[in-house]
Protein backbone atom coordinates (compact mmCIF):
# COMPACT_ATOMS: atom_id res chain seq x y z
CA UNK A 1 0.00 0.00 0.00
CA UNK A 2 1.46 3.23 -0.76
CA UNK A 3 1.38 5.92 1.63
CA UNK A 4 -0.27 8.45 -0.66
CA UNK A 5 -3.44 6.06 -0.19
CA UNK A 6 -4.46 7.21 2.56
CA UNK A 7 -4.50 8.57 5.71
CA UNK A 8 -3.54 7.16 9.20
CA UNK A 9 -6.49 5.44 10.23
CA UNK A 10 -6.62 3.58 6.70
CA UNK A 11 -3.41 2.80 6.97
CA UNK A 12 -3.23 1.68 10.41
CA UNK A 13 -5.57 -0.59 9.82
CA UNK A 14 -4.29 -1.95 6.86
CA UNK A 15 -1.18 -2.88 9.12
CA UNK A 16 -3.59 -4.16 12.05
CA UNK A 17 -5.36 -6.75 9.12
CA UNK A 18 -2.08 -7.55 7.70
CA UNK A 19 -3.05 -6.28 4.09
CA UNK A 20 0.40 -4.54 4.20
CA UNK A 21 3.19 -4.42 6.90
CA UNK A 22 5.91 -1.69 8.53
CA UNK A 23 8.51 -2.95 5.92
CA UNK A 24 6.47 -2.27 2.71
CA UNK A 25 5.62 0.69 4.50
CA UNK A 26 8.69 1.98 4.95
CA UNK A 27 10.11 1.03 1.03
CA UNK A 28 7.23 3.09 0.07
CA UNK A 29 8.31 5.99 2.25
CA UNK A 30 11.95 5.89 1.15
CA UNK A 31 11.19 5.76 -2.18
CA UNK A 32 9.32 8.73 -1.91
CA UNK A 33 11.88 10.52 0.08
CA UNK A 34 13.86 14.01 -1.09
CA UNK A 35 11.70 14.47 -3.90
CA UNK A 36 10.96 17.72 -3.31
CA UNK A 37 12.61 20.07 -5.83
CA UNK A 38 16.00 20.89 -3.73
CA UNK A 39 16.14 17.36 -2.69
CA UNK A 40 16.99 18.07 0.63
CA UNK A 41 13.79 16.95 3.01
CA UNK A 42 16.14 15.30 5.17
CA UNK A 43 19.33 16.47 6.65
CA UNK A 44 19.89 12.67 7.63
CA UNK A 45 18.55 9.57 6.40
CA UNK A 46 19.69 6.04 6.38
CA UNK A 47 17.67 3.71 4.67
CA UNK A 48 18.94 0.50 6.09
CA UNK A 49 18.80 1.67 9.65
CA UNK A 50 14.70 2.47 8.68
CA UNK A 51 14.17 -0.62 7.14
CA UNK A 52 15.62 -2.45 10.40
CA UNK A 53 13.25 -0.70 12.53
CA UNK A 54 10.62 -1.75 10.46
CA UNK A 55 11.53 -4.99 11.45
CA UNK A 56 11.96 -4.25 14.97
CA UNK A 57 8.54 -3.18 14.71
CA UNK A 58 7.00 -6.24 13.09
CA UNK A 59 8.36 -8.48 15.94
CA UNK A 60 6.26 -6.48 18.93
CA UNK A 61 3.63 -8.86 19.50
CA UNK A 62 0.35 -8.10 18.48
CA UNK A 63 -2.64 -8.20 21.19
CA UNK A 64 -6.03 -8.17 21.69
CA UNK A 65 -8.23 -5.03 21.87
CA UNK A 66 -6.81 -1.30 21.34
CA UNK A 67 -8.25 1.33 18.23
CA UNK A 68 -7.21 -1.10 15.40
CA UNK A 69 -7.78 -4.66 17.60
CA UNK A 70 -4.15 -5.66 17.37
CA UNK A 71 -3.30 -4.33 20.81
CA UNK A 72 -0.54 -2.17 19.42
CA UNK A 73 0.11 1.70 19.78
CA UNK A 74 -1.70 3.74 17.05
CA UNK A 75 1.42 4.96 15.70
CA UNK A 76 2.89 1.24 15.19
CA UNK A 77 4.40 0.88 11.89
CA UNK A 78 3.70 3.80 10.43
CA UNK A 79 6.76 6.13 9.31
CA UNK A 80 7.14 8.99 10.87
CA UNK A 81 9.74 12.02 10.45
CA UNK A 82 11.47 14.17 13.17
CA UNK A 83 12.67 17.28 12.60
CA UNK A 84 16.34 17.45 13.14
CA UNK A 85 16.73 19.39 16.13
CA UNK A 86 15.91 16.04 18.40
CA UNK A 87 18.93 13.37 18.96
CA UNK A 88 18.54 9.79 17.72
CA UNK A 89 20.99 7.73 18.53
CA UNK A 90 23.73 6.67 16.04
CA UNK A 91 23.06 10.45 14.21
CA UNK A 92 24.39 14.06 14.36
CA UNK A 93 21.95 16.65 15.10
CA UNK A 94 22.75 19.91 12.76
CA UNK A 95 19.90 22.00 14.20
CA UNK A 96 19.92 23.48 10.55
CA UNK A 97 23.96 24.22 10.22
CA UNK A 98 26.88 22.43 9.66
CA UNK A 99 28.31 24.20 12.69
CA UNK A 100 26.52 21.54 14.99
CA UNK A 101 26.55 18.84 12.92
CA UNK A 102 29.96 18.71 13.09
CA UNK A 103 30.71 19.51 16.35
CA UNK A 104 27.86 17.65 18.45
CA UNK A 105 29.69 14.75 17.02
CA UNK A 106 26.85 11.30 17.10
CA UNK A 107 24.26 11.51 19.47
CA UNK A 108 24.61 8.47 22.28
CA UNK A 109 20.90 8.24 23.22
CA UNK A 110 17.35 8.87 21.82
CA UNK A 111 15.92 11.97 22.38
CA UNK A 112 12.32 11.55 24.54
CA UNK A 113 10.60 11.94 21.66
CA UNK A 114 12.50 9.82 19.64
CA UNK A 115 12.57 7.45 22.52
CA UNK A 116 8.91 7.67 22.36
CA UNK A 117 8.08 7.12 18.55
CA UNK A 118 10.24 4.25 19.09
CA UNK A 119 8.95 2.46 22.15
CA UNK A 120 5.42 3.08 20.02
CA UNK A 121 7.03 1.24 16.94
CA UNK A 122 6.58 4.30 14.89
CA UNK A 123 8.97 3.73 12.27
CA UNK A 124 11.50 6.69 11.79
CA UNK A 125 12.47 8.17 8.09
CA UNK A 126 15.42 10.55 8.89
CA UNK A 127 15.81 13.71 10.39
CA UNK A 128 14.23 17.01 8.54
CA UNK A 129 15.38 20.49 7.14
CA UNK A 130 14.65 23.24 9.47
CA UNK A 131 15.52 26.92 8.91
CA UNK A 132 19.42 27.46 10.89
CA UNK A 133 18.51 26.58 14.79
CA UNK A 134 14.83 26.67 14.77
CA UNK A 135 15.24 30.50 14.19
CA UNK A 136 13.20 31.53 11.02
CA UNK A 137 10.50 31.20 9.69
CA UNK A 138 11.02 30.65 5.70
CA UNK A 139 12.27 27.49 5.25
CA UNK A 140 16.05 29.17 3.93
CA UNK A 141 18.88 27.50 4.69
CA UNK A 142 22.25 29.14 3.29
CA UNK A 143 24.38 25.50 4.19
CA UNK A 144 21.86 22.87 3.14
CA UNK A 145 19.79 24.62 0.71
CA UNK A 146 16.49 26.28 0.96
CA UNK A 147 13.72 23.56 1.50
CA UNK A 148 11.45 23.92 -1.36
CA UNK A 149 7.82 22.37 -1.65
CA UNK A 150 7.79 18.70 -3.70
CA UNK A 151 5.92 19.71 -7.00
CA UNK A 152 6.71 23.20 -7.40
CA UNK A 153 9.61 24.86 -7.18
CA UNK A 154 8.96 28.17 -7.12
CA UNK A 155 7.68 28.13 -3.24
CA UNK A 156 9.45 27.92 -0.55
CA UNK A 157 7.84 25.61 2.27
CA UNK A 158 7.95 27.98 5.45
CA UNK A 159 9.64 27.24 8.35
CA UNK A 160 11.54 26.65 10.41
CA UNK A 161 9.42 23.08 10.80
CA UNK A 162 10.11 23.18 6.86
CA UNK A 163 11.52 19.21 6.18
CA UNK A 164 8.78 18.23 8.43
CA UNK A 165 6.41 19.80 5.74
CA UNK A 166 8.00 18.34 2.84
CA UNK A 167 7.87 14.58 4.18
CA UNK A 168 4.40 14.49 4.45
CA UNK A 169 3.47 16.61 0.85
CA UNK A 170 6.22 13.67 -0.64
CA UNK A 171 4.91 11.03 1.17
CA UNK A 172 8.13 9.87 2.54
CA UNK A 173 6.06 10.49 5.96
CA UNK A 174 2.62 10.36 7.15
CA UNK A 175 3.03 12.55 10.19
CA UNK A 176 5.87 14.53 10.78
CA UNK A 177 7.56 16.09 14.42
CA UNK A 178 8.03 19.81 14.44
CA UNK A 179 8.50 22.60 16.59
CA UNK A 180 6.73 25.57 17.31
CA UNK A 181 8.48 28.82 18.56
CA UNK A 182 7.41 31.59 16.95
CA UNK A 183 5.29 29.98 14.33
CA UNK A 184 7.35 27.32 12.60
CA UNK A 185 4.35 24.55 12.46
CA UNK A 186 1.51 26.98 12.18
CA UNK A 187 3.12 28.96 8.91
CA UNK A 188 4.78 26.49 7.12
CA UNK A 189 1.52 24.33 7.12
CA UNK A 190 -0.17 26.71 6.09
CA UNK A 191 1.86 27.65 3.22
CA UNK A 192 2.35 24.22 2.17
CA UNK A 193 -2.00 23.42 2.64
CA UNK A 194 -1.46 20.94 5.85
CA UNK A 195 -2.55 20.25 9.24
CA UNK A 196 -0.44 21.30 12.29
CA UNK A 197 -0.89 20.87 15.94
CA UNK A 198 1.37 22.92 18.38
CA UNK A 199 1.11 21.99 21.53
CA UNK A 200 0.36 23.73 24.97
CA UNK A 201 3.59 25.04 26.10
CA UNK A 202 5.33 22.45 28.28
CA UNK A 203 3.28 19.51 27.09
CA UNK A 204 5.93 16.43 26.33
CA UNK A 205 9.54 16.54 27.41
CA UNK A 206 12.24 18.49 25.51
CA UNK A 207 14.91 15.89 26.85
CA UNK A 208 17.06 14.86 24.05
CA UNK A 209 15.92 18.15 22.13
CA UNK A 210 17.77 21.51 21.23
CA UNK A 211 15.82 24.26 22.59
CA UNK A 212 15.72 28.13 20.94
CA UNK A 213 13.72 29.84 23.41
CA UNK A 214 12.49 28.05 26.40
CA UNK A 215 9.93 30.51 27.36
CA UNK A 216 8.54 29.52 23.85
CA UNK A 217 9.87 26.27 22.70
CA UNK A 218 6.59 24.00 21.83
CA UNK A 219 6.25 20.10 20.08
CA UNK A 220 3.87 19.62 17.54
CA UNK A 221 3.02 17.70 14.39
CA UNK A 222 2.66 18.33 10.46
CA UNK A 223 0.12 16.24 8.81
CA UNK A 224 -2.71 15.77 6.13
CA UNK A 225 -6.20 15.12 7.92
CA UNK A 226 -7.75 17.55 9.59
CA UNK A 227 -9.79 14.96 11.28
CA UNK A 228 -6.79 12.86 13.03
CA UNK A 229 -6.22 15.85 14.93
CA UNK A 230 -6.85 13.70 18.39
CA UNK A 231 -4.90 11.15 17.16
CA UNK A 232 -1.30 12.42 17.18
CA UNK A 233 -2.02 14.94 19.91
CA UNK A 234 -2.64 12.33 22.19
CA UNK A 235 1.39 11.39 21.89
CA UNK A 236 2.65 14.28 23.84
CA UNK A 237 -0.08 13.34 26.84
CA UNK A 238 1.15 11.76 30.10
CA UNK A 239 -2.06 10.49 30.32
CA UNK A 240 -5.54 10.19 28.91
CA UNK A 241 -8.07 13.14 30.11
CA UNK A 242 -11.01 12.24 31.97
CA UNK A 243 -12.99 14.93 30.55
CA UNK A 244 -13.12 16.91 26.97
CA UNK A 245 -14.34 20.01 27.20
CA UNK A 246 -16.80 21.06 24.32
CA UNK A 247 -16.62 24.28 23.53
CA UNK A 248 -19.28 26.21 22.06
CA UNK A 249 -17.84 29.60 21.12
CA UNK A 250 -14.97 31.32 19.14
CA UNK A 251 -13.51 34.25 18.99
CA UNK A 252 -12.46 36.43 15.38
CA UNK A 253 -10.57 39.72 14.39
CA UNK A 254 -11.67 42.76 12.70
CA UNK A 255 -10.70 44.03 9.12
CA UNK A 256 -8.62 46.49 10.71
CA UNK A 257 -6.32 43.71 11.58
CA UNK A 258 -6.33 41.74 8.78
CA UNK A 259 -5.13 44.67 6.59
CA UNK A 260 -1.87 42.86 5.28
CA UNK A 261 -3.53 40.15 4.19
CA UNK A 262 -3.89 38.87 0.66
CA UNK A 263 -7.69 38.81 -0.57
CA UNK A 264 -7.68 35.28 -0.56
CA UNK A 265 -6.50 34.47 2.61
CA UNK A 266 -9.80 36.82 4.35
CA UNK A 267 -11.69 35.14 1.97
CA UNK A 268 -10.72 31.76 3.63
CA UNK A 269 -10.77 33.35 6.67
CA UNK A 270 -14.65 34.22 6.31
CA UNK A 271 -15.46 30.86 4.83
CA UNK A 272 -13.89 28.92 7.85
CA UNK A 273 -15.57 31.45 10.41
CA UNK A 274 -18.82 29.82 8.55
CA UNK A 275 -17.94 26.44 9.06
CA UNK A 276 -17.48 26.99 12.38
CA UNK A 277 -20.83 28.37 12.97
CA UNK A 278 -22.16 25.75 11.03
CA UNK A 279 -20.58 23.01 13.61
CA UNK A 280 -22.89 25.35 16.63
CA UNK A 281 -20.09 27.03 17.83
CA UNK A 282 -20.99 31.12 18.11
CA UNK A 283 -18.52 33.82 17.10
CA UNK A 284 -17.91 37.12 18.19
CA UNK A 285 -15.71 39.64 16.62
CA UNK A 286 -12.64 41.10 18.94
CA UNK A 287 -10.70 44.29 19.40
CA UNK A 288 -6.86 43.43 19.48
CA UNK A 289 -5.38 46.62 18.89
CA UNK A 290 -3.15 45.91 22.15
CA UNK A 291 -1.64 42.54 20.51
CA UNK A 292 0.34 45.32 18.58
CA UNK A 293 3.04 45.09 21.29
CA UNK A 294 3.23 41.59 21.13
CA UNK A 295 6.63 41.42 19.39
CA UNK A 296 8.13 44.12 21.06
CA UNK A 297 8.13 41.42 24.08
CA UNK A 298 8.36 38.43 21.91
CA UNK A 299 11.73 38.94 19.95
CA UNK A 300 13.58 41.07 22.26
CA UNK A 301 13.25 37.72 24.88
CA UNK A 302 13.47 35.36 22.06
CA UNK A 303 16.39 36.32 20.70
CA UNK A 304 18.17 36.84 24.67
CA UNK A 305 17.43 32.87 25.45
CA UNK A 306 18.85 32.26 22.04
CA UNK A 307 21.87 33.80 22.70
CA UNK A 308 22.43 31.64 25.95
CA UNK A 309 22.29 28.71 24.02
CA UNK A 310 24.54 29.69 21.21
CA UNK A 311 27.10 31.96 23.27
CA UNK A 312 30.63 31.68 21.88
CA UNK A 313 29.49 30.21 18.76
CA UNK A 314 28.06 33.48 16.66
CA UNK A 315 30.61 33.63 14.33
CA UNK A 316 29.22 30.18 13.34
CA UNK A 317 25.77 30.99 11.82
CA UNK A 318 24.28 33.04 8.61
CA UNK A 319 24.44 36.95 8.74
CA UNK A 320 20.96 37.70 10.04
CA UNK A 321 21.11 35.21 12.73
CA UNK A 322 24.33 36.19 13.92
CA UNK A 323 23.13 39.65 14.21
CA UNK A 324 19.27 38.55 16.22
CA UNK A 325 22.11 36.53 18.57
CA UNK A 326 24.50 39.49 18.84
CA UNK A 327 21.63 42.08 19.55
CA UNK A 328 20.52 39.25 22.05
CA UNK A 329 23.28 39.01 24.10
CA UNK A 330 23.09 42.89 24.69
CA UNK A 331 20.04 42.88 26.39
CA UNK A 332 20.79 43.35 30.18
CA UNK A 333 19.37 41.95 32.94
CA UNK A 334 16.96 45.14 33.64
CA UNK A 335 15.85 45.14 30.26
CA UNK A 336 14.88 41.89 30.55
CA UNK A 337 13.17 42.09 33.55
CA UNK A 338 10.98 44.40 32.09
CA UNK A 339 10.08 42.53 29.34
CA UNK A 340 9.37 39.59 31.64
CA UNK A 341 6.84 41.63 33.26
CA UNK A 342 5.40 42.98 30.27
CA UNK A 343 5.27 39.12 28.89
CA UNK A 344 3.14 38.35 32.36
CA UNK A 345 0.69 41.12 31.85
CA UNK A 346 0.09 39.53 27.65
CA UNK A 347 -0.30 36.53 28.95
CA UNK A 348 -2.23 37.49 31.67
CA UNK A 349 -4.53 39.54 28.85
CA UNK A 350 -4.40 36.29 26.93
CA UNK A 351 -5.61 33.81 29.51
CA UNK A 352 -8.59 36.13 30.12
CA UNK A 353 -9.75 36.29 26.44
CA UNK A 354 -9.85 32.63 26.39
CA UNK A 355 -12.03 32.71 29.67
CA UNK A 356 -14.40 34.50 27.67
CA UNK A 357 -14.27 32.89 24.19
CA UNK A 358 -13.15 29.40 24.62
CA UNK A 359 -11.30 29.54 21.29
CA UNK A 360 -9.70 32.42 19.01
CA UNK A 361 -9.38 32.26 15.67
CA UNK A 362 -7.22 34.11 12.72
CA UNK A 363 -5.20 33.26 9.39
CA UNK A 364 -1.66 31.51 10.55
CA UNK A 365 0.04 33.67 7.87
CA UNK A 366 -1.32 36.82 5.57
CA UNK A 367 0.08 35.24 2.37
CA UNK A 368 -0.47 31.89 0.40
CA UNK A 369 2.75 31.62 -0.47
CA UNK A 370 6.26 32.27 -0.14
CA UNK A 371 8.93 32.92 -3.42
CA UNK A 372 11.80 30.96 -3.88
CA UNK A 373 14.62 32.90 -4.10
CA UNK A 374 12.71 36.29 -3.40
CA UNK A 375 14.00 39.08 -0.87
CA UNK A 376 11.93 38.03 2.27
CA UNK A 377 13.96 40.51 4.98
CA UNK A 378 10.76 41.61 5.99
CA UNK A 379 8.82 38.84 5.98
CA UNK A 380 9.30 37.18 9.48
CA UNK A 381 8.21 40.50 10.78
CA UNK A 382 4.88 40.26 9.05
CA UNK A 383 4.30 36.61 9.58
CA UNK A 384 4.85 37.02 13.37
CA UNK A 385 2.68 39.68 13.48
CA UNK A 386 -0.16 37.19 13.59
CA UNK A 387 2.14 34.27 15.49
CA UNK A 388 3.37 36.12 18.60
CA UNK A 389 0.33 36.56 19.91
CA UNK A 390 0.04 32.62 20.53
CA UNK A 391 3.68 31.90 21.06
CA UNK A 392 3.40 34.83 24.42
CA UNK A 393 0.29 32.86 25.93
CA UNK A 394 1.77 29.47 25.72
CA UNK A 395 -1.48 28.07 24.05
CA UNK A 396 -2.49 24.72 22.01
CA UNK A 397 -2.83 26.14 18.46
CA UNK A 398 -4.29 23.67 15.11
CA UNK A 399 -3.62 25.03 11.28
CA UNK A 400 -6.65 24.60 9.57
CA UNK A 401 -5.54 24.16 5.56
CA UNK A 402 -8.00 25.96 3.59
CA UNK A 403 -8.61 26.36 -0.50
CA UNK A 404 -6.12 28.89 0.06
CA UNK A 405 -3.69 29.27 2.85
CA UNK A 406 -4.37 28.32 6.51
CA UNK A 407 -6.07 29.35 9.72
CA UNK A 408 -5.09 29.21 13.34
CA UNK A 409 -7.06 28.34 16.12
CA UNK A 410 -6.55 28.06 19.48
CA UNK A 411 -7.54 27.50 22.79
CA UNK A 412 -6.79 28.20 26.69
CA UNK A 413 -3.30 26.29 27.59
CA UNK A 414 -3.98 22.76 28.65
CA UNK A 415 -7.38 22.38 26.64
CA UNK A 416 -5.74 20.62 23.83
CA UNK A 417 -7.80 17.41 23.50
CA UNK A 418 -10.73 19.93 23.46
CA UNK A 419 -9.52 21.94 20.69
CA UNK A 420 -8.00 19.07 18.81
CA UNK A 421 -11.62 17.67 18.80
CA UNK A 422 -12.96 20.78 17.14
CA UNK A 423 -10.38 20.52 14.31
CA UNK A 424 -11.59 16.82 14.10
CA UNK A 425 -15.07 17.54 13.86
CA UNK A 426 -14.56 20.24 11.10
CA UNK A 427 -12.31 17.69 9.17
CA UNK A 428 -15.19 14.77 9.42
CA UNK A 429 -18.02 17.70 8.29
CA UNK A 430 -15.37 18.62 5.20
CA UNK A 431 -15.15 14.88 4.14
CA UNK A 432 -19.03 14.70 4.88
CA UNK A 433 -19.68 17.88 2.45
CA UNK A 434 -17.28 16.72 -0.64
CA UNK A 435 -18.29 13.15 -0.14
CA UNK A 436 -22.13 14.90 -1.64
């Protein structure tokens, strides 16, 4: 079975009634993979180590009961991607540069999440393109190429989670492992017409993993069904929640926010503010005029954490990173301080919106696309414009792909199951609708 046959529940199944297995799997995903236009989706790969954990996973016994009535994990023999900012053992870890790659030398142990897909019997692909240490938001890369979209290369994917795209548009992946600082699972899927879950801030275990910015470092996934939302979220949970919360209201923004944005992005803004009315869930329209100093306090304390983790090692890294670092590691201690408070009172501002409106909803970027090879200076600026917001309140967030571009909702910090069912519901009602 080929993985561009379906999604994970199909093919899950498919493994759980033996009508394929993790090995043909996996041939079908290597096959597939670095097919996007740069040929660069993975920054490692090594096809015989994948195709013995395929067998590793065959041999865990199978069971009775669980979703697919083998008794197995849900992600068992499916292969998976992880963005290469997370050790596996036997690999380097670049975090985007050859800086790191060479000097971190082979990683000794799994990272927890690798350690996790693992124990699952997920089976891993390699180890994705991200934009130099997590810290953009294009997808460019000036050592290991610029991570363009499979099937067209005139776009660029996004970023930084930008491999992690790829693997699943090439099917060398059906779900991929990303990161979320700033934005780099909620843009790049949108740009690249994907799902993406960032998770509440603090949900998994970074062990094993190269942080940017603590304060905003989330995990998260890139994938193609709306509807298996739940599914993957459920990976980064310690345990399963007693109680989902429905929700039955949103939250939107005005015109006079979304003035950047490209005509066809509101227009699939207004369309999905439908379909969530359609689902029973009531919207009201928002002032957010005071999100406007929400990367004032976001890249000033980004870019000082950074610096902590990279000190000594500037010289290392592409112009406009070195200088973010450099400008970084001149912010003193007041300054900080200040901007710690600052963050508090956002996120203070943030947690009581979500009181109110359960969910909040905008575009995850105000463009459809992004040029390869184009002057984008000023276009982290603009796409964390409608990020930051998010990233400073520490919330769940799910891309919503639309006809054109994507849309981010989210919902209070620890209501993830809640909002991932939401997503899920509007996936099953899409299917529902083109199925007539």
């Amino acid at each position: 079975m080929s993985l561009s046959l379906g999604n994970i529940r199909s093919l899950r199944s498919a493994l759980a009634n033996k009508l394929t297995s993790p090995t043909r799997l996996a041939e079908a995903a290597l096959e597939n993979a670095n097919q996007n236009p740069s040929r660069n989706t993975y920054l490692w790969r090594y096809p015989a180590w994948t195709l013995e954990e395929a067998e590793r996973a065959e041999a865990m016994p199978a069971s009775d009961g669980g979703a697919f009535g083998d008794g197995r994990s849900l992600l068992w023999g499916l292969p998976i991607s992880v963005k290469d900012c997370f050790d596996l053992a036997g690999s380097p870890t670049s975090c985007g540069t050859h800086f790191y790659r060479d000097t971190h030398g082979i990683a000794k142990r799994d990272s927890w999440v690798v350690e996790r897909l693992r124990a699952a019997g997920a089976v891993i692909t390699g180890k994705t393109h991200l934009h130099p240490l997590a810290y953009g938001i294009t997808g460019e890369n000036p050592e290991f190429g610029d991570c363009l979209q499979p099937g067209d290369s005139t776009k660029l994917t996004g970023g930084s989670s930008s491999g992690a795209c790829a693997s699943v548009m090439e099917g060398s992946a059906v779900a991929a492992i990303g990161t979320d600082t700033g934005g780099s699972i909620r843009v790049p899927a949108a740009l690249c017409g994907l799902a993406g879950y960032r998770a509440s801030l603090g949900r998994g275990n970074w062990s094993g993993g190269a942080h940017l910015a603590e304060s905003f470092d989330t995990l998260g996934w890139l994938f193609a069904d709306l509807e298996e939302a739940p599914l993957l979220g459920s990976f980064f949970a310690e345990k399963e929640p007693i109680h989902i919360r429905a929700f039955g209201r949103f939250a939107t923004v005005g015109e006079e926010f979304l003035h950047d944005c490209e005509a066809d992005i509101r227009a699939s803004y207004r369309q999905t503010i439908r379909e969530l009315d359609s689902l029973g869930l009531h919207a009201t329209e928002i002032d957010v005029r005071w999100w406007g100093e929400a990367q004032e306090i976001f890249a000033p304390i980004q870019a000082w954490e950074a610096a902590g983790y990279h000190r000594g090692n500037f010289e290392a890294f592409e112009t406009a990173i070195r200088e973010r670092l450099e400008w970084g590691s001149r912010i003193t201690p007041d300054e900080i301080g200040t901007l710690r408070g600052r963050h508090a009172n956002f996120k203070a501002r943030m947690d009581a919106l979500f009181d109110e409106h359960e969910l909040v909803m905008l575009p995850a970027a105000p463009v459809a696309r992004l040029e390869a090879g184009a002057d984008h200076t000023d276009t982290r600026k603009r796409l964390l414009r409608y990020t930051a917001p998010f990233s400073l309140a520490g919330v769940p967030a799910v891309t919503i792909p639309c006809s054109v571009g994507g849309m981010q909702m989210a919902a209070a910090r620890g209501q993830d199951e809640a909002l991932l069912q939401v997503a899920a519901l509007l996936g099953a009602k899409r299917k529902a609708e083109n199925k007539r």
